[in-house]
Every structure is written in C-alpha cells, then in structure tokens.
PDB file of N, CA and C in Angstrom:
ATOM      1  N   UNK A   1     -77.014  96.256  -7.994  1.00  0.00           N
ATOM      2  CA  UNK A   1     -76.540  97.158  -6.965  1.00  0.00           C
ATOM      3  C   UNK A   1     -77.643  97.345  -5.925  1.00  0.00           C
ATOM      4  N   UNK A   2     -77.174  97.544  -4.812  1.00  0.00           N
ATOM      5  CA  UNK A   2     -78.072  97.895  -3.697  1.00  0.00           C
ATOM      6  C   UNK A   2     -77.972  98.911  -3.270  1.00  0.00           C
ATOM      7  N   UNK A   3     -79.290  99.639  -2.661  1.00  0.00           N
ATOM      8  CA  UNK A   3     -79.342 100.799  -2.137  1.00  0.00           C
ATOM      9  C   UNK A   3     -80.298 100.853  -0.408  1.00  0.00           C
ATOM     10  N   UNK A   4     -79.733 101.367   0.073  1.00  0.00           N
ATOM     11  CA  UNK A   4     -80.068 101.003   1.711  1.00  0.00           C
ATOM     12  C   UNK A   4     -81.575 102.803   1.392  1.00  0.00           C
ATOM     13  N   UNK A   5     -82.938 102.143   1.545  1.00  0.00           N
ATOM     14  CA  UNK A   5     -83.768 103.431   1.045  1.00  0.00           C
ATOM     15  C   UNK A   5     -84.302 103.743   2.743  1.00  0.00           C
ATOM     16  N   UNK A   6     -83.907 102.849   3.695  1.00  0.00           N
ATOM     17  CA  UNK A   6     -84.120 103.267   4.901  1.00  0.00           C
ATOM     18  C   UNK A   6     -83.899 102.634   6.022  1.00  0.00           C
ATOM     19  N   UNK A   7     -83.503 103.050   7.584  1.00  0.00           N
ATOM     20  CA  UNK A   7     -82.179 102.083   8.221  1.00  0.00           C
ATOM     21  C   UNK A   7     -82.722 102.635   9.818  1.00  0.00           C
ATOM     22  N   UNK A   8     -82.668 101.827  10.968  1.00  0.00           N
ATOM     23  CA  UNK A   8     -83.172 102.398  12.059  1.00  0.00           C
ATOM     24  C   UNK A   8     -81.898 101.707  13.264  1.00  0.00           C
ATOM     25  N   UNK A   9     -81.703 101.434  13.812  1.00  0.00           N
ATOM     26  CA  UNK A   9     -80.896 100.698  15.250  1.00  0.00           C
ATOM     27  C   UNK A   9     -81.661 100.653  16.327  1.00  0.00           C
ATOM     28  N   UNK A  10     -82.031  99.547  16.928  1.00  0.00           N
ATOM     29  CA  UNK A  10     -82.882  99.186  18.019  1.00  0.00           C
ATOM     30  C   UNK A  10     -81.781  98.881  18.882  1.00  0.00           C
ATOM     31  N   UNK A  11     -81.761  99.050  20.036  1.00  0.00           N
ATOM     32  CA  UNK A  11     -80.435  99.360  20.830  1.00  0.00           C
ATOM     33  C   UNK A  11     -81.295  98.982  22.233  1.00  0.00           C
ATOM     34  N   UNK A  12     -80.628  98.258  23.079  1.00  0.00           N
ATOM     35  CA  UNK A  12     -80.977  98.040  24.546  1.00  0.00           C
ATOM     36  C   UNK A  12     -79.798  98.360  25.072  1.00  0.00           C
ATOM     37  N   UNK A  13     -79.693  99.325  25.875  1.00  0.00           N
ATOM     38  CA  UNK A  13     -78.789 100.157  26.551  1.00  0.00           C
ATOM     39  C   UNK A  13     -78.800  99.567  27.813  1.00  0.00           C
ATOM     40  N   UNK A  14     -77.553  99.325  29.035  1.00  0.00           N
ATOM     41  CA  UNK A  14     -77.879  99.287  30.663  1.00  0.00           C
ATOM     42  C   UNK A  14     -76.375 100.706  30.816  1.00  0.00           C
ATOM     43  N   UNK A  15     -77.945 101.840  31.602  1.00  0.00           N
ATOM     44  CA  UNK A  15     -76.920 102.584  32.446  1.00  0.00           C
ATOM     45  C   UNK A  15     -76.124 102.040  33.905  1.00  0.00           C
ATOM     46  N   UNK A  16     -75.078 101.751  34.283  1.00  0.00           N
ATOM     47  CA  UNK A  16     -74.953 101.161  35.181  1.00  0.00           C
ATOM     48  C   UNK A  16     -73.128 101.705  35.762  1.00  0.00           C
ATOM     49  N   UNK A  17     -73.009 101.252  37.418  1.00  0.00           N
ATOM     50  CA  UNK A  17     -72.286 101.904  37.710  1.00  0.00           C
ATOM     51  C   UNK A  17     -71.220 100.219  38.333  1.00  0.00           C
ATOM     52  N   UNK A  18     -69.748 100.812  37.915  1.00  0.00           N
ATOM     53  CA  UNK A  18     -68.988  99.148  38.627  1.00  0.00           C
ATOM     54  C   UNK A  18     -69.338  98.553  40.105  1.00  0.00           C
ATOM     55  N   UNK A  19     -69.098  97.849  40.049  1.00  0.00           N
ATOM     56  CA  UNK A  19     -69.404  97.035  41.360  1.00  0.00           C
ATOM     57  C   UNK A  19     -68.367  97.176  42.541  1.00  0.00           C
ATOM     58  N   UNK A  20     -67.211  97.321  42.113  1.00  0.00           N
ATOM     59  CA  UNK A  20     -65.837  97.641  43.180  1.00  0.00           C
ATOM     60  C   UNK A  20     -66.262  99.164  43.833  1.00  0.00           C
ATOM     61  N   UNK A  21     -66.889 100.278  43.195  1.00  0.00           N
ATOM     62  CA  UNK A  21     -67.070 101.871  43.718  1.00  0.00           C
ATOM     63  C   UNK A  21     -67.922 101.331  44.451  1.00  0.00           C
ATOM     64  N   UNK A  22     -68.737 100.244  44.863  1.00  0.00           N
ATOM     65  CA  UNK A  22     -70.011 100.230  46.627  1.00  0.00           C
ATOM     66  C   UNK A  22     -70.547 101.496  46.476  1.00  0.00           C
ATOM     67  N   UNK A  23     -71.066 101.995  45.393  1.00  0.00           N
ATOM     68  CA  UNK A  23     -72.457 103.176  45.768  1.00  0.00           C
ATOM     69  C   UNK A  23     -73.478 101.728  45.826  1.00  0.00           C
ATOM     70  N   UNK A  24     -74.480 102.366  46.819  1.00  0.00           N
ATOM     71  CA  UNK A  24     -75.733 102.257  47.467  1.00  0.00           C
ATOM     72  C   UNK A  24     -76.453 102.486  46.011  1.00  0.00           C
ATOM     73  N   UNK A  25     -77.365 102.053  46.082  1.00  0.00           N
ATOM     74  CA  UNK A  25     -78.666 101.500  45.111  1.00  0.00           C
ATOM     75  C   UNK A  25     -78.918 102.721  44.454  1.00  0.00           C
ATOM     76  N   UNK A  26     -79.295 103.815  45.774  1.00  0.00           N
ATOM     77  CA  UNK A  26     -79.744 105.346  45.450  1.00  0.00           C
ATOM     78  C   UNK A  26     -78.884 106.156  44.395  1.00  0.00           C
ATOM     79  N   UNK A  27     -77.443 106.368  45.480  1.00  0.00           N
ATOM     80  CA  UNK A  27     -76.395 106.825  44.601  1.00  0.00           C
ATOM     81  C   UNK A  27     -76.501 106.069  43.100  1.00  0.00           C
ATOM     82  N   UNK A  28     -76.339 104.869  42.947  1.00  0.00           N
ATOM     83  CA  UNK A  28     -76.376 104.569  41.868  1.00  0.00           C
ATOM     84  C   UNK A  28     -77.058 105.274  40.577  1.00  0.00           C
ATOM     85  N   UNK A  29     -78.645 105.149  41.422  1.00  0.00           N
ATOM     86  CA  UNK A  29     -79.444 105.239  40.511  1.00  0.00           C
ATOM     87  C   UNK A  29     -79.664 106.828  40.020  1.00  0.00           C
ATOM     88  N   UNK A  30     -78.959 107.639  40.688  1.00  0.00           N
ATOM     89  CA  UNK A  30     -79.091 109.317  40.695  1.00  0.00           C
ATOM     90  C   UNK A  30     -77.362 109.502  39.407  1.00  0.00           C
ATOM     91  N   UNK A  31     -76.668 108.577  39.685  1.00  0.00           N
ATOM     92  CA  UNK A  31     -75.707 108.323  38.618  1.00  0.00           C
ATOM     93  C   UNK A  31     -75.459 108.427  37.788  1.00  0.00           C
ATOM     94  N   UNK A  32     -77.129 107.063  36.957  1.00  0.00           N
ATOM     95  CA  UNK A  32     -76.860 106.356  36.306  1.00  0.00           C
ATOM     96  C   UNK A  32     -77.690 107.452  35.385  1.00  0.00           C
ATOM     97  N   UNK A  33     -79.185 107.884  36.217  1.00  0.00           N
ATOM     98  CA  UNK A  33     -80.138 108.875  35.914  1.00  0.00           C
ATOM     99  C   UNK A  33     -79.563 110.001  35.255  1.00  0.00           C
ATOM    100  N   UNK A  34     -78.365 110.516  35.561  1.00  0.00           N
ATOM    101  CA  UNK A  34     -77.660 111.811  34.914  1.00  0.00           C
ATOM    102  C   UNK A  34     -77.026 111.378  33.811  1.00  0.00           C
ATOM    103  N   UNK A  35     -76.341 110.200  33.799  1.00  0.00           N
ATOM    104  CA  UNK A  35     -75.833 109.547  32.366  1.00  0.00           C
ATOM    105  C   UNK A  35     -76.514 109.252  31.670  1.00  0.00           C
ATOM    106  N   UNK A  36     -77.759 108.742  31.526  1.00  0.00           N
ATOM    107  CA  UNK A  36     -78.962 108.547  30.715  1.00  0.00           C
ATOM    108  C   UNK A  36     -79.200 110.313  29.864  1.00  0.00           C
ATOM    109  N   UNK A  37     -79.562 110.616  30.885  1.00  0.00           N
ATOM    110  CA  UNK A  37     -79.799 112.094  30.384  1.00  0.00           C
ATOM    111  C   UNK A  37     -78.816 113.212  29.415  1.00  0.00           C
ATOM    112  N   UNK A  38     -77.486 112.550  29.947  1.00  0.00           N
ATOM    113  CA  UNK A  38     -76.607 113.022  29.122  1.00  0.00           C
ATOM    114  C   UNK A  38     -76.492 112.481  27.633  1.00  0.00           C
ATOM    115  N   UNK A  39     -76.790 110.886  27.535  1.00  0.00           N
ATOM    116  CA  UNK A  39     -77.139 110.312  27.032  1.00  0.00           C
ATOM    117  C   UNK A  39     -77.969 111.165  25.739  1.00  0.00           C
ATOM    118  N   UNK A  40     -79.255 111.716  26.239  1.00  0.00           N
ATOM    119  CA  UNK A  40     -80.348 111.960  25.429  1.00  0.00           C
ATOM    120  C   UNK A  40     -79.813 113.065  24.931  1.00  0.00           C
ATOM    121  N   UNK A  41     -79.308 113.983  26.149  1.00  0.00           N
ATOM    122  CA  UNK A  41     -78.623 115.591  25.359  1.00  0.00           C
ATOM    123  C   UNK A  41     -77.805 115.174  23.931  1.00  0.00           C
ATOM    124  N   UNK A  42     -76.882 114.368  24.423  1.00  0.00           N
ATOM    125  CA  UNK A  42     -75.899 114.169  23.117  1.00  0.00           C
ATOM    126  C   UNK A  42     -76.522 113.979  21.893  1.00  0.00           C
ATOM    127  N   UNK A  43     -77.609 112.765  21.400  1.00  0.00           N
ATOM    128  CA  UNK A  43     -78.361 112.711  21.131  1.00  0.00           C
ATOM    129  C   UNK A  43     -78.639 113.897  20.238  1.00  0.00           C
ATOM    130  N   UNK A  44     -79.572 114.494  20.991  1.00  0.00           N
ATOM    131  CA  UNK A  44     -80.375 116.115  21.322  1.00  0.00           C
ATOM    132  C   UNK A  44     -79.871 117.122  19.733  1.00  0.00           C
ATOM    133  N   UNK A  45     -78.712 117.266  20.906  1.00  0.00           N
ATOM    134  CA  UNK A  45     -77.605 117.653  20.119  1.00  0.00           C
ATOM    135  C   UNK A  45     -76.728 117.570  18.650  1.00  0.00           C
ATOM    136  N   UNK A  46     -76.806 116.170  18.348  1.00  0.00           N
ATOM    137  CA  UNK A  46     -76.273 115.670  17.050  1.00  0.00           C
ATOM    138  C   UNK A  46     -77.768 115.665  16.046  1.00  0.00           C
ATOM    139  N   UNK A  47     -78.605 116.114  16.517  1.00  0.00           N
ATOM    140  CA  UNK A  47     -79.691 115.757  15.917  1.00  0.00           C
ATOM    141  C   UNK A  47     -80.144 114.630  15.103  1.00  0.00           C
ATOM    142  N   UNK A  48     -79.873 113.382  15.998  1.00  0.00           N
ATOM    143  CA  UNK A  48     -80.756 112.378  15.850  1.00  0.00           C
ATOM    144  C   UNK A  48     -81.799 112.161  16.491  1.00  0.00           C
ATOM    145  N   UNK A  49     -82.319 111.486  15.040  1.00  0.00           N
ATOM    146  CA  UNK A  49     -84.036 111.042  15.499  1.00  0.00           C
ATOM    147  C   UNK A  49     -84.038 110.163  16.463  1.00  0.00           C
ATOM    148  N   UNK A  50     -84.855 109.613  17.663  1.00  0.00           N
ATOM    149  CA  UNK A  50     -84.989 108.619  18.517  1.00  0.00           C
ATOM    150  C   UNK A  50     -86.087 108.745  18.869  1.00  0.00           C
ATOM    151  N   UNK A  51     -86.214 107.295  19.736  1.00  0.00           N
ATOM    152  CA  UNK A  51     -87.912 106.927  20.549  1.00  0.00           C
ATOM    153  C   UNK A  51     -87.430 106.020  21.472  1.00  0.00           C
ATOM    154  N   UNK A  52     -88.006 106.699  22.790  1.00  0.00           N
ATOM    155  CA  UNK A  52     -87.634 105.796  23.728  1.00  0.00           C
ATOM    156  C   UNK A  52     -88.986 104.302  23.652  1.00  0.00           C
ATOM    157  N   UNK A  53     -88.450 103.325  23.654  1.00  0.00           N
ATOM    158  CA  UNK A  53     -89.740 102.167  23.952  1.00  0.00           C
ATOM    159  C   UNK A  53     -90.164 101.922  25.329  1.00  0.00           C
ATOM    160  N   UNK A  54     -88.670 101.822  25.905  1.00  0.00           N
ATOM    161  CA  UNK A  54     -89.120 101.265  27.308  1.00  0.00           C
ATOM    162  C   UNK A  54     -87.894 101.831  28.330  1.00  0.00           C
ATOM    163  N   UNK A  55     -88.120 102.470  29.557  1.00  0.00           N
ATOM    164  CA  UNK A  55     -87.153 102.859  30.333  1.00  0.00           C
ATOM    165  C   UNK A  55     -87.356 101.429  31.817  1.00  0.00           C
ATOM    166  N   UNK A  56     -86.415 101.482  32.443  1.00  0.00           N
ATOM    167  CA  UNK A  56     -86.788 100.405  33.924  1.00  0.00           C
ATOM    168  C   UNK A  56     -85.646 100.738  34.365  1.00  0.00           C
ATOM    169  N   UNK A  57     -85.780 100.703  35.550  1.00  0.00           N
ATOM    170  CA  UNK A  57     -85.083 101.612  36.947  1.00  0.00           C
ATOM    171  C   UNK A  57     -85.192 100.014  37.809  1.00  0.00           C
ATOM    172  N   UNK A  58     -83.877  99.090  37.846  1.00  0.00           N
ATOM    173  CA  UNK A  58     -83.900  97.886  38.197  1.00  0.00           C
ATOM    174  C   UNK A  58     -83.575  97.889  40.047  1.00  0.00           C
ATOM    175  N   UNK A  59     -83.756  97.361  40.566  1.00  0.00           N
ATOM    176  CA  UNK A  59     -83.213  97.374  42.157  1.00  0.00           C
ATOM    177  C   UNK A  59     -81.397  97.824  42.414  1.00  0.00           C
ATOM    178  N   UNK A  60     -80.622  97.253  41.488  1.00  0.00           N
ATOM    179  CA  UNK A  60     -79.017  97.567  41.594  1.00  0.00           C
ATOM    180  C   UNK A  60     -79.102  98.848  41.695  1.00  0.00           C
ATOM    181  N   UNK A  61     -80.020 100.118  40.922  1.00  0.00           N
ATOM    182  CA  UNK A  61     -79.925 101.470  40.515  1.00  0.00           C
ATOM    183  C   UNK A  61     -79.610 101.401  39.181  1.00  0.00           C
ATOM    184  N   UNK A  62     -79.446 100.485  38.358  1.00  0.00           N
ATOM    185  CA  UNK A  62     -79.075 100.459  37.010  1.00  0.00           C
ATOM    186  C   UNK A  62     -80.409 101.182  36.151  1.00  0.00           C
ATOM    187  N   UNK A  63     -80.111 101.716  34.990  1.00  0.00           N
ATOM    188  CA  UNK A  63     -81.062 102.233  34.252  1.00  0.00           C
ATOM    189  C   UNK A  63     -81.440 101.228  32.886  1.00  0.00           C
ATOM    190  N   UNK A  64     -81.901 100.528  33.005  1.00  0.00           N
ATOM    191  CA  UNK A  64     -82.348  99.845  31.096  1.00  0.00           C
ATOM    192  C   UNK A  64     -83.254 100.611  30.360  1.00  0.00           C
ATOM    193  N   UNK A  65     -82.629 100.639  29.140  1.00  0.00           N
ATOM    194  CA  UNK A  65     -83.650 101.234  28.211  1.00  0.00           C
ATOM    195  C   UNK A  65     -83.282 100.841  26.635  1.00  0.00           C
ATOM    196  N   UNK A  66     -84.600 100.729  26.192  1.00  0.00           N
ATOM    197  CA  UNK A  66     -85.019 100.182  25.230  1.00  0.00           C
ATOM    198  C   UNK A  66     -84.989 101.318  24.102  1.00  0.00           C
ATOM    199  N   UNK A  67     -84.257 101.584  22.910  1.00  0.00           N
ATOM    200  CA  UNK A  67     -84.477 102.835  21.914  1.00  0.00           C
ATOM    201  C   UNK A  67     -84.211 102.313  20.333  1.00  0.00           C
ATOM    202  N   UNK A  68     -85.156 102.878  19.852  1.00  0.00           N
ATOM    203  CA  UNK A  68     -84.840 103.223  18.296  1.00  0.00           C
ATOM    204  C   UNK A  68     -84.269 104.555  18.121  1.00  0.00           C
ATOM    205  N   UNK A  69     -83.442 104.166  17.246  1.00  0.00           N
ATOM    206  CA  UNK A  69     -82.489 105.802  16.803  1.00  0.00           C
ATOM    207  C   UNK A  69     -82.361 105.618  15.408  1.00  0.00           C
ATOM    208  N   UNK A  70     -82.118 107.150  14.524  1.00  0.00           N
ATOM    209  CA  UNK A  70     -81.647 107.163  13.345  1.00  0.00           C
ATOM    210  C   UNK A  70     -80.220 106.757  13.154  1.00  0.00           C
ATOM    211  N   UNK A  71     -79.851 105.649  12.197  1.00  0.00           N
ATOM    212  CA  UNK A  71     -79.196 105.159  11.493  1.00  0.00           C
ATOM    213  C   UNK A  71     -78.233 106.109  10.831  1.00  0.00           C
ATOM    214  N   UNK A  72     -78.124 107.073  10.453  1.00  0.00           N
ATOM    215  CA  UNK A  72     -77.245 108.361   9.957  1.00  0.00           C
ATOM    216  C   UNK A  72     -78.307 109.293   9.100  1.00  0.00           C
ATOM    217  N   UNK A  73     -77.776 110.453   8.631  1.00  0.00           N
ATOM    218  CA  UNK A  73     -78.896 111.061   8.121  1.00  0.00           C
ATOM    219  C   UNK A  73     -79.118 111.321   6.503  1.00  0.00           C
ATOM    220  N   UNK A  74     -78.021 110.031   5.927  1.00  0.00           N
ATOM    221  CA  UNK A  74     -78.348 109.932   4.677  1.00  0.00           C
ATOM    222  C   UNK A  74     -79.447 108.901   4.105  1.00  0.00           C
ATOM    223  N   UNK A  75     -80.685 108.936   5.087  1.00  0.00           N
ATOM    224  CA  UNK A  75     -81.718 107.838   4.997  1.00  0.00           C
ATOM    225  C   UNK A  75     -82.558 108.227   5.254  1.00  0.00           C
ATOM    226  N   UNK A  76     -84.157 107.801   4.726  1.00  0.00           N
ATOM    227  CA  UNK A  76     -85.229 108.344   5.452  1.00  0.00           C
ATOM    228  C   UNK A  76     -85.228 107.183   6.669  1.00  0.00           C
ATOM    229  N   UNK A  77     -85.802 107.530   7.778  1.00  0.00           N
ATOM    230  CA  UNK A  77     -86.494 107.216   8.930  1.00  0.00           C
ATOM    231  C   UNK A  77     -87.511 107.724   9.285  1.00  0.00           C
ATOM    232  N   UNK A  78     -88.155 108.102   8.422  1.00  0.00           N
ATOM    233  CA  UNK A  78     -89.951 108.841   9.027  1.00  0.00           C
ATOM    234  C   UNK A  78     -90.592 107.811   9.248  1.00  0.00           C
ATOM    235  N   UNK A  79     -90.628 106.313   8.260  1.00  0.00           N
ATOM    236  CA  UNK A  79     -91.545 105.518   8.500  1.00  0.00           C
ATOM    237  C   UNK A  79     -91.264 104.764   9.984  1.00  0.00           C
ATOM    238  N   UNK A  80     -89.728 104.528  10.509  1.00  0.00           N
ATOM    239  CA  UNK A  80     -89.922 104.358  12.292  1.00  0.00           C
ATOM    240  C   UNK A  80     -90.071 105.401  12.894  1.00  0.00           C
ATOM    241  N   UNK A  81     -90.386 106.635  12.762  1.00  0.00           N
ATOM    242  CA  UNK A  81     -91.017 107.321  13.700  1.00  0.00           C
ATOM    243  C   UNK A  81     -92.350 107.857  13.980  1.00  0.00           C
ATOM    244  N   UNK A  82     -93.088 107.343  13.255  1.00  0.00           N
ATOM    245  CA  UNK A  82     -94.508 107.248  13.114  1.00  0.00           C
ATOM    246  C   UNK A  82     -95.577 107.212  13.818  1.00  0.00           C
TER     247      UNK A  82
END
C-alpha cells in the first residue's frame, strides 16, 4: 500500500485578458494585476500554503507567474516551504 507522506503543485499561471476586448497594454495590465491579486486573496482565504517563485509583467499586459502551493491539507508541506 501507498501512502502520499507529502505533495506540493508547481503551477505556471498566465494572467491574461482576450484579444477580441482591444484593451491597450496598460488596461490590460491593471486587469490582469487585480486578478492576480484576487488570485492570492482566494488563496489567502482557503488557507493555503504558497510561494511565489517568479512574477513577469510581459509587454501584452499579461501577468506570468511561477507558484508552489499546498496540495490539500491532509499532507505535510513544511519541507516546500522552507
């Protein structure tokens, strides 16, 4: 039998807005910036663990970001948050 003794999700996210709505780069990126953030609240909120690795703010206004998150909370994850 197997037992899962600890579990993480590495996740590359793009915040980004369709291409048919023609917001401007800015708009975009003030958009995409509030969905990210909502993003983290939710997060926040459910109380999962996370770490951002890497955020980038691309020319389109798109947001990329790079995260480890907890896996559910019937697991340890202390050793990825270290």
């Amino acid at each position: 039998m197997k037992r899962v003794l600890s579990a993480c999700i590495m996740q590359t996210l793009v915040f980004t807005q369709r291409k048919e709505l023609c917001f401007t780069a800015e708009k975009a990126l003030e958009l995409n910036r509030a969905e990210y953030a909502k993003y983290k609240a939710d997060l926040d909120k459910a109380n999962t663990r996370y770490q951002v690795l890497c955020e980038k703010e691309e020319p389109d206004g798109s947001v990329t970001v790079k995260i480890r998150k907890q896996y559910n909370d019937k697991t340890d994850v202390s050793e990825y948050f270290e």
